[in-house]
PDB file of N, CA and C in Angstrom:
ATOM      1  N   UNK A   1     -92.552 -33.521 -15.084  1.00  0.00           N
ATOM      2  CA  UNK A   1     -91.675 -34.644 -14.873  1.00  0.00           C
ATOM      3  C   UNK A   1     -90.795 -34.902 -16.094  1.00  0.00           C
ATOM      4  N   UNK A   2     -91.603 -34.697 -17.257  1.00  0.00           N
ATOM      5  CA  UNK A   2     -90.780 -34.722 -18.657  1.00  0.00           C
ATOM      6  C   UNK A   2     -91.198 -33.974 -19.227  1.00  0.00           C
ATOM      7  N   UNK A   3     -90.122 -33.448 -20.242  1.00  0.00           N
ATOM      8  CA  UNK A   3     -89.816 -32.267 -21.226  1.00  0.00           C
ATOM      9  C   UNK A   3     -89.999 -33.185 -22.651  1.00  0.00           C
ATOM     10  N   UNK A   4     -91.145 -33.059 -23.496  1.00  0.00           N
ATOM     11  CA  UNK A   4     -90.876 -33.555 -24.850  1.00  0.00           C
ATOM     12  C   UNK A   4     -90.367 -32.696 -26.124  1.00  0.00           C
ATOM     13  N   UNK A   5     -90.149 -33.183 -26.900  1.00  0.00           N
ATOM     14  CA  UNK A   5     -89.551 -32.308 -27.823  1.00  0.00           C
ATOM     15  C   UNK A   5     -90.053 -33.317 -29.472  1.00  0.00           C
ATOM     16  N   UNK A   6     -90.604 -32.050 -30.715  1.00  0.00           N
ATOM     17  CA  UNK A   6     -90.559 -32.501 -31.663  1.00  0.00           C
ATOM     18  C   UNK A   6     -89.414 -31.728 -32.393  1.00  0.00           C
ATOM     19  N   UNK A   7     -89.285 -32.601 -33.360  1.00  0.00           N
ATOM     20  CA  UNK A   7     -88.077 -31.471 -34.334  1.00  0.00           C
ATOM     21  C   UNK A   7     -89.520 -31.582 -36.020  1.00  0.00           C
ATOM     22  N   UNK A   8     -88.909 -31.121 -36.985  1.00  0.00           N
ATOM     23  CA  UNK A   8     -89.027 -30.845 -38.210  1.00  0.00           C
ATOM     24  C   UNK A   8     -89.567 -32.081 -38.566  1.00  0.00           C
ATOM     25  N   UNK A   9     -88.831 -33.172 -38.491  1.00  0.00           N
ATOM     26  CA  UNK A   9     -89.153 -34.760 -39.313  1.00  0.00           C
ATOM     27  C   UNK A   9     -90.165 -35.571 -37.786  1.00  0.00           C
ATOM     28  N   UNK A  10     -90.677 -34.944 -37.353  1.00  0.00           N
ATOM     29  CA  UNK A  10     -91.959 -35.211 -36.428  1.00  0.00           C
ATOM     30  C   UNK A  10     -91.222 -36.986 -35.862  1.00  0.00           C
ATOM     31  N   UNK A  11     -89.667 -36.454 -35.531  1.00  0.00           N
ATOM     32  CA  UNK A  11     -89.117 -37.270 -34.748  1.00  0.00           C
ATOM     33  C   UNK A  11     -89.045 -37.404 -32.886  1.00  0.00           C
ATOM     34  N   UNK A  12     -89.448 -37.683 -31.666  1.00  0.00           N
ATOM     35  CA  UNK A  12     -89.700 -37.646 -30.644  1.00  0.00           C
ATOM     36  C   UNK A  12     -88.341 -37.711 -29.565  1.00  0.00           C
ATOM     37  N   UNK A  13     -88.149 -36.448 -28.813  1.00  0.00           N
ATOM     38  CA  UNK A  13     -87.433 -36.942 -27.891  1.00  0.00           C
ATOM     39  C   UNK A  13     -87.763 -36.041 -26.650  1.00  0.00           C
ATOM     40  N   UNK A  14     -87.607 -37.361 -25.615  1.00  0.00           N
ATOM     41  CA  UNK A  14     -88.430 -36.913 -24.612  1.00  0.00           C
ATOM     42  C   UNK A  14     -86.535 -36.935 -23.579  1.00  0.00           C
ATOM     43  N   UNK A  15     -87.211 -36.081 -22.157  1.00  0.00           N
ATOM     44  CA  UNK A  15     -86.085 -35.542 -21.532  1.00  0.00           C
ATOM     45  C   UNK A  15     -86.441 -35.554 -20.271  1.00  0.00           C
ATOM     46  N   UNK A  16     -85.742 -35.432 -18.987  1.00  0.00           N
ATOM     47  CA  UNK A  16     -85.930 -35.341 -17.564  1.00  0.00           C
ATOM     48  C   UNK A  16     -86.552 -33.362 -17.849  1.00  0.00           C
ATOM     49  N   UNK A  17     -87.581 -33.212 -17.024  1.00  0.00           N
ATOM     50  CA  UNK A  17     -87.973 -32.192 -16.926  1.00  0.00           C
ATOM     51  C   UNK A  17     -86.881 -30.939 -16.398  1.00  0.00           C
ATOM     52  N   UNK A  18     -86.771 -29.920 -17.127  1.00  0.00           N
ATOM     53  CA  UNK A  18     -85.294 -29.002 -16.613  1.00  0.00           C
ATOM     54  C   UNK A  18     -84.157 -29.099 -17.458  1.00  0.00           C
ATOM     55  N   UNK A  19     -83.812 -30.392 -17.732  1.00  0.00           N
ATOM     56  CA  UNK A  19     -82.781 -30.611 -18.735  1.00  0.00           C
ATOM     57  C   UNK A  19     -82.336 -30.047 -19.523  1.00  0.00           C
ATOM     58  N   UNK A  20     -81.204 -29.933 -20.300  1.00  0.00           N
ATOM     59  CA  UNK A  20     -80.639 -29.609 -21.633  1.00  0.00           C
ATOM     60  C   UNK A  20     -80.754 -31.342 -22.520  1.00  0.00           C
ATOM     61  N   UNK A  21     -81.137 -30.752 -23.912  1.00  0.00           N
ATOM     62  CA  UNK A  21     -81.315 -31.644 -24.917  1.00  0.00           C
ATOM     63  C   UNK A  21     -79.886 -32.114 -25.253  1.00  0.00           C
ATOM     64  N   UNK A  22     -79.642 -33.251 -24.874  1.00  0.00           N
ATOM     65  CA  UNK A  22     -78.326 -34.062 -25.253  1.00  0.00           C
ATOM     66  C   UNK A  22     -77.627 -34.088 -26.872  1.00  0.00           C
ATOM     67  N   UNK A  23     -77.121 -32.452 -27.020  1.00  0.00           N
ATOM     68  CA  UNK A  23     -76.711 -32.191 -28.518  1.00  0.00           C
ATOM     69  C   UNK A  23     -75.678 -33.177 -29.485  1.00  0.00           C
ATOM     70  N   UNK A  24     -74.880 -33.803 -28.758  1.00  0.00           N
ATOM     71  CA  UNK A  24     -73.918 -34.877 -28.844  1.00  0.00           C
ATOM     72  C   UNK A  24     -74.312 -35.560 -29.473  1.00  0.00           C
ATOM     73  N   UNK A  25     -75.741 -36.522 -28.970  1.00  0.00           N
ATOM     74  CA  UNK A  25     -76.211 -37.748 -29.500  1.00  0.00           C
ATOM     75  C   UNK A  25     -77.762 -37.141 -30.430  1.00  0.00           C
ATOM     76  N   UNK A  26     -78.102 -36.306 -30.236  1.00  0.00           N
ATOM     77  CA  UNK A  26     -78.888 -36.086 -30.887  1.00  0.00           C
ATOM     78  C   UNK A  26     -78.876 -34.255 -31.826  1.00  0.00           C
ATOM     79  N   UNK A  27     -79.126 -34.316 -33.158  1.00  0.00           N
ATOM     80  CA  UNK A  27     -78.980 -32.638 -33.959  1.00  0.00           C
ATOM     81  C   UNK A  27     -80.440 -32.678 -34.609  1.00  0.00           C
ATOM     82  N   UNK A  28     -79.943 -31.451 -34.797  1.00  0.00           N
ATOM     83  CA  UNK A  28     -81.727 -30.774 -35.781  1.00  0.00           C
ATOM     84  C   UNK A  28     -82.520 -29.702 -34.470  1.00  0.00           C
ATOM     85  N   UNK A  29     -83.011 -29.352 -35.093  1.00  0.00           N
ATOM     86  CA  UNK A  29     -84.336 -28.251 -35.166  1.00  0.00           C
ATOM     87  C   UNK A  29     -85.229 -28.522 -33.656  1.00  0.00           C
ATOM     88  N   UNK A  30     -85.273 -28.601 -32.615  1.00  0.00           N
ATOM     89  CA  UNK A  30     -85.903 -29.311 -31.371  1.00  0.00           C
ATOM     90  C   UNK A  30     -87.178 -28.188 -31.172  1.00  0.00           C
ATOM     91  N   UNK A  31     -88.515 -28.273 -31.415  1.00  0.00           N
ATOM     92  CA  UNK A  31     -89.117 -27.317 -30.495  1.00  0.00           C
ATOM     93  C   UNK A  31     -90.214 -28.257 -29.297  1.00  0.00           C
ATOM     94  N   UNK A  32     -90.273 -27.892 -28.317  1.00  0.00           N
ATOM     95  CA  UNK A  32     -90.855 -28.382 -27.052  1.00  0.00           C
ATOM     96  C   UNK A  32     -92.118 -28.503 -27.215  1.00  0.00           C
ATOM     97  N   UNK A  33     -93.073 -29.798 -26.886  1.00  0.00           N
ATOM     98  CA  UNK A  33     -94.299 -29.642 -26.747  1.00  0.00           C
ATOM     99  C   UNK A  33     -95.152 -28.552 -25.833  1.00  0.00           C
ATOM    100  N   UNK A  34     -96.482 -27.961 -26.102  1.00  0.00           N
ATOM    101  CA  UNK A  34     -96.557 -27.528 -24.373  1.00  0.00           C
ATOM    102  C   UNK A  34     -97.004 -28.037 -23.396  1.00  0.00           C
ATOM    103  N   UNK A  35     -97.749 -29.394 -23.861  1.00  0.00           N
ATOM    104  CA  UNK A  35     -98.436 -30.091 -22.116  1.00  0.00           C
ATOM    105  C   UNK A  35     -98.293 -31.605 -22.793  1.00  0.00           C
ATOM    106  N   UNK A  36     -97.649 -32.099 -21.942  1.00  0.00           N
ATOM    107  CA  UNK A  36     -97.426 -33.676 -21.624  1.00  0.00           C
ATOM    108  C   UNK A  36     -98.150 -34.165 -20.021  1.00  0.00           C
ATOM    109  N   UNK A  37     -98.849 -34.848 -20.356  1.00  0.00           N
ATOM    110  CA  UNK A  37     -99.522 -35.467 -18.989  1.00  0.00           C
ATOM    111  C   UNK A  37     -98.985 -36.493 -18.544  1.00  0.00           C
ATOM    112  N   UNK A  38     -98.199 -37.546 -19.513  1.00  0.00           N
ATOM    113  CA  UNK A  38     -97.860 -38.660 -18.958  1.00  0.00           C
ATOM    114  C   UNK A  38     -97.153 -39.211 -20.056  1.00  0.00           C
ATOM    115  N   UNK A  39     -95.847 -40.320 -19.782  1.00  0.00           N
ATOM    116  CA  UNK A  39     -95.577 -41.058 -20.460  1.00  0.00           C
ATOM    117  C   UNK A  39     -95.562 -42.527 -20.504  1.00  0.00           C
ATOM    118  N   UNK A  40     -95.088 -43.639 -21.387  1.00  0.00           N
ATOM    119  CA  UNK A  40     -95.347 -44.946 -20.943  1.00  0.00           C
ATOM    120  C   UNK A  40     -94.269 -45.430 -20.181  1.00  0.00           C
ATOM    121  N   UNK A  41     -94.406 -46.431 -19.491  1.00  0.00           N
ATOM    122  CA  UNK A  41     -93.333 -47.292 -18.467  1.00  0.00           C
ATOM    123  C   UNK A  41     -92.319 -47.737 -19.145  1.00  0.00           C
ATOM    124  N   UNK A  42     -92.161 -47.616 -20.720  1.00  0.00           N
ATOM    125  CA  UNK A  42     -90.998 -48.094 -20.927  1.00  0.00           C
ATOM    126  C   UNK A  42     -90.000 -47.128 -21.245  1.00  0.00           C
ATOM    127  N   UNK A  43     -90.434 -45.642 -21.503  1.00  0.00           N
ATOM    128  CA  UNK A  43     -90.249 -44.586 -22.585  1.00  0.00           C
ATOM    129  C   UNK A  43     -89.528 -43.998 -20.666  1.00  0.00           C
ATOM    130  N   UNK A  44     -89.993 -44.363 -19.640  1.00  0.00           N
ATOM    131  CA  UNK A  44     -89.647 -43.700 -18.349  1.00  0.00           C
ATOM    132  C   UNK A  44     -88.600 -44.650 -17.961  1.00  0.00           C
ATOM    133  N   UNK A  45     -88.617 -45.364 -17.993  1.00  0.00           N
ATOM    134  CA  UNK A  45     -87.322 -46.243 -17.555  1.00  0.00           C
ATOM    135  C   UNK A  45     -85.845 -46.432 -18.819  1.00  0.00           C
ATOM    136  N   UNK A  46     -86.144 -45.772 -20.055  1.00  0.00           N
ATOM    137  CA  UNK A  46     -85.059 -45.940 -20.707  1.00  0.00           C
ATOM    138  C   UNK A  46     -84.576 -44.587 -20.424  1.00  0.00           C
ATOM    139  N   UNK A  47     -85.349 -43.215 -20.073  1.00  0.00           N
ATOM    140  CA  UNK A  47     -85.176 -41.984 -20.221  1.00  0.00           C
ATOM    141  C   UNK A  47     -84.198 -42.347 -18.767  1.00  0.00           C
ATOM    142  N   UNK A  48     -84.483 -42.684 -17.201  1.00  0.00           N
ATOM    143  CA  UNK A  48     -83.647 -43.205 -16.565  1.00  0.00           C
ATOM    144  C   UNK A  48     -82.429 -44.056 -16.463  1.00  0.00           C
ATOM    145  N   UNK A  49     -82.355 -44.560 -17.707  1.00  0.00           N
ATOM    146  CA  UNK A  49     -81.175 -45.502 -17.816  1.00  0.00           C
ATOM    147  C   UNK A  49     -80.116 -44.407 -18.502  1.00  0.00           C
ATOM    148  N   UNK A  50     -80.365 -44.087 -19.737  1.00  0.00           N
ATOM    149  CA  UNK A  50     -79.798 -43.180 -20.077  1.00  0.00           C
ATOM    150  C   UNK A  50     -79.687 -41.507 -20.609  1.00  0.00           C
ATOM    151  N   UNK A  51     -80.575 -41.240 -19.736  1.00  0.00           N
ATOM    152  CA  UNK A  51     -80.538 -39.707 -19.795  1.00  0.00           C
ATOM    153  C   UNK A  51     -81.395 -39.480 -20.529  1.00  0.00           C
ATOM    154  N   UNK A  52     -82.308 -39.985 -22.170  1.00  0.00           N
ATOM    155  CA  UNK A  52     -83.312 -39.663 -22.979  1.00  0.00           C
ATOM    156  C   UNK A  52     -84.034 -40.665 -23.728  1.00  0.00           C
ATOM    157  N   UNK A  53     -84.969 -40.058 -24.474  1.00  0.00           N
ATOM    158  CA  UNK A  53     -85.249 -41.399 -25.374  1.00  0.00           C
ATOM    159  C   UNK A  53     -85.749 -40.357 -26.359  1.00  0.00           C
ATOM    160  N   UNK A  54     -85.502 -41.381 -27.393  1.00  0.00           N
ATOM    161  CA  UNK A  54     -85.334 -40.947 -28.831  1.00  0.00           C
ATOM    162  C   UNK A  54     -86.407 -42.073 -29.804  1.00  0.00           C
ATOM    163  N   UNK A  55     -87.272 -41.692 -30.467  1.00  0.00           N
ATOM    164  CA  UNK A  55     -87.640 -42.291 -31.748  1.00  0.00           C
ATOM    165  C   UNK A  55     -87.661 -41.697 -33.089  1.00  0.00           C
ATOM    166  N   UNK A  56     -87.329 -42.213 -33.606  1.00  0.00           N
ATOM    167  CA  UNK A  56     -87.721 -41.382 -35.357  1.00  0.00           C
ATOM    168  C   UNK A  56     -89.143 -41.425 -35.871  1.00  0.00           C
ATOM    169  N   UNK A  57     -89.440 -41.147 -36.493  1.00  0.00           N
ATOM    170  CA  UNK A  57     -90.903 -41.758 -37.312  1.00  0.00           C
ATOM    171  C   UNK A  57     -90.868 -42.613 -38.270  1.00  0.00           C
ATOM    172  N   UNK A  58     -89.706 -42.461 -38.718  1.00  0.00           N
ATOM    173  CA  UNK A  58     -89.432 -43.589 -39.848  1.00  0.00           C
ATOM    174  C   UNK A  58     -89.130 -44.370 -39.362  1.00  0.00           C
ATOM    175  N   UNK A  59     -89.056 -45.373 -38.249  1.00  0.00           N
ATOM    176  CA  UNK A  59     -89.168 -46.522 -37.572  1.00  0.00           C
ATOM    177  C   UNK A  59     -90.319 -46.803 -37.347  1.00  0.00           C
ATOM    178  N   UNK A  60     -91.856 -46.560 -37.841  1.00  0.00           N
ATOM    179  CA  UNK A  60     -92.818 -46.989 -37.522  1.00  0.00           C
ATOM    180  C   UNK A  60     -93.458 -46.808 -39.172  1.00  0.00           C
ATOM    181  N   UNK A  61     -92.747 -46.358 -39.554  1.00  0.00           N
ATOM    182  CA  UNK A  61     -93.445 -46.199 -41.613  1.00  0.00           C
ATOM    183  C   UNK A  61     -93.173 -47.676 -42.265  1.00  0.00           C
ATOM    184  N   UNK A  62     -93.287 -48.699 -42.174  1.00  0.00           N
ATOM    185  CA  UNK A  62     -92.802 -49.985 -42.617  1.00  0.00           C
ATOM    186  C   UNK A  62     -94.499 -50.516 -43.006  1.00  0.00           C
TER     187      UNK A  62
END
């Protein structure tokens, strides 16, 4: 159902399963997890609003 992806700086972006990684809004190094079972209800409804969702890690280092 979803495609996740880490890059280098163990930043998160998750994708509609099949997809191409939205290069525009997002650069760097992407390699794919291999098994995702599930994601949360909010991380699925923003990925629907606009095509992905994105976190950094340095938004949670505070």
């Amino acid at each position: 159902m979803f495609d996740v992806y880490l890059n280098d700086r163990r930043d998160l972006l998750v994708v509609r399963n099949g997809l191409p990684i939205p290069f525009h809004e997002v650069s760097g190094k992407w390699r794919k997890k291999k098994k995702v079972t599930a994601v949360s209800q909010d991380i699925k409804l923003v990925v629907q609003r606009q095509g992905y969702y994105m976190r950094k890690l340095t938004d949670f280092k505070r």
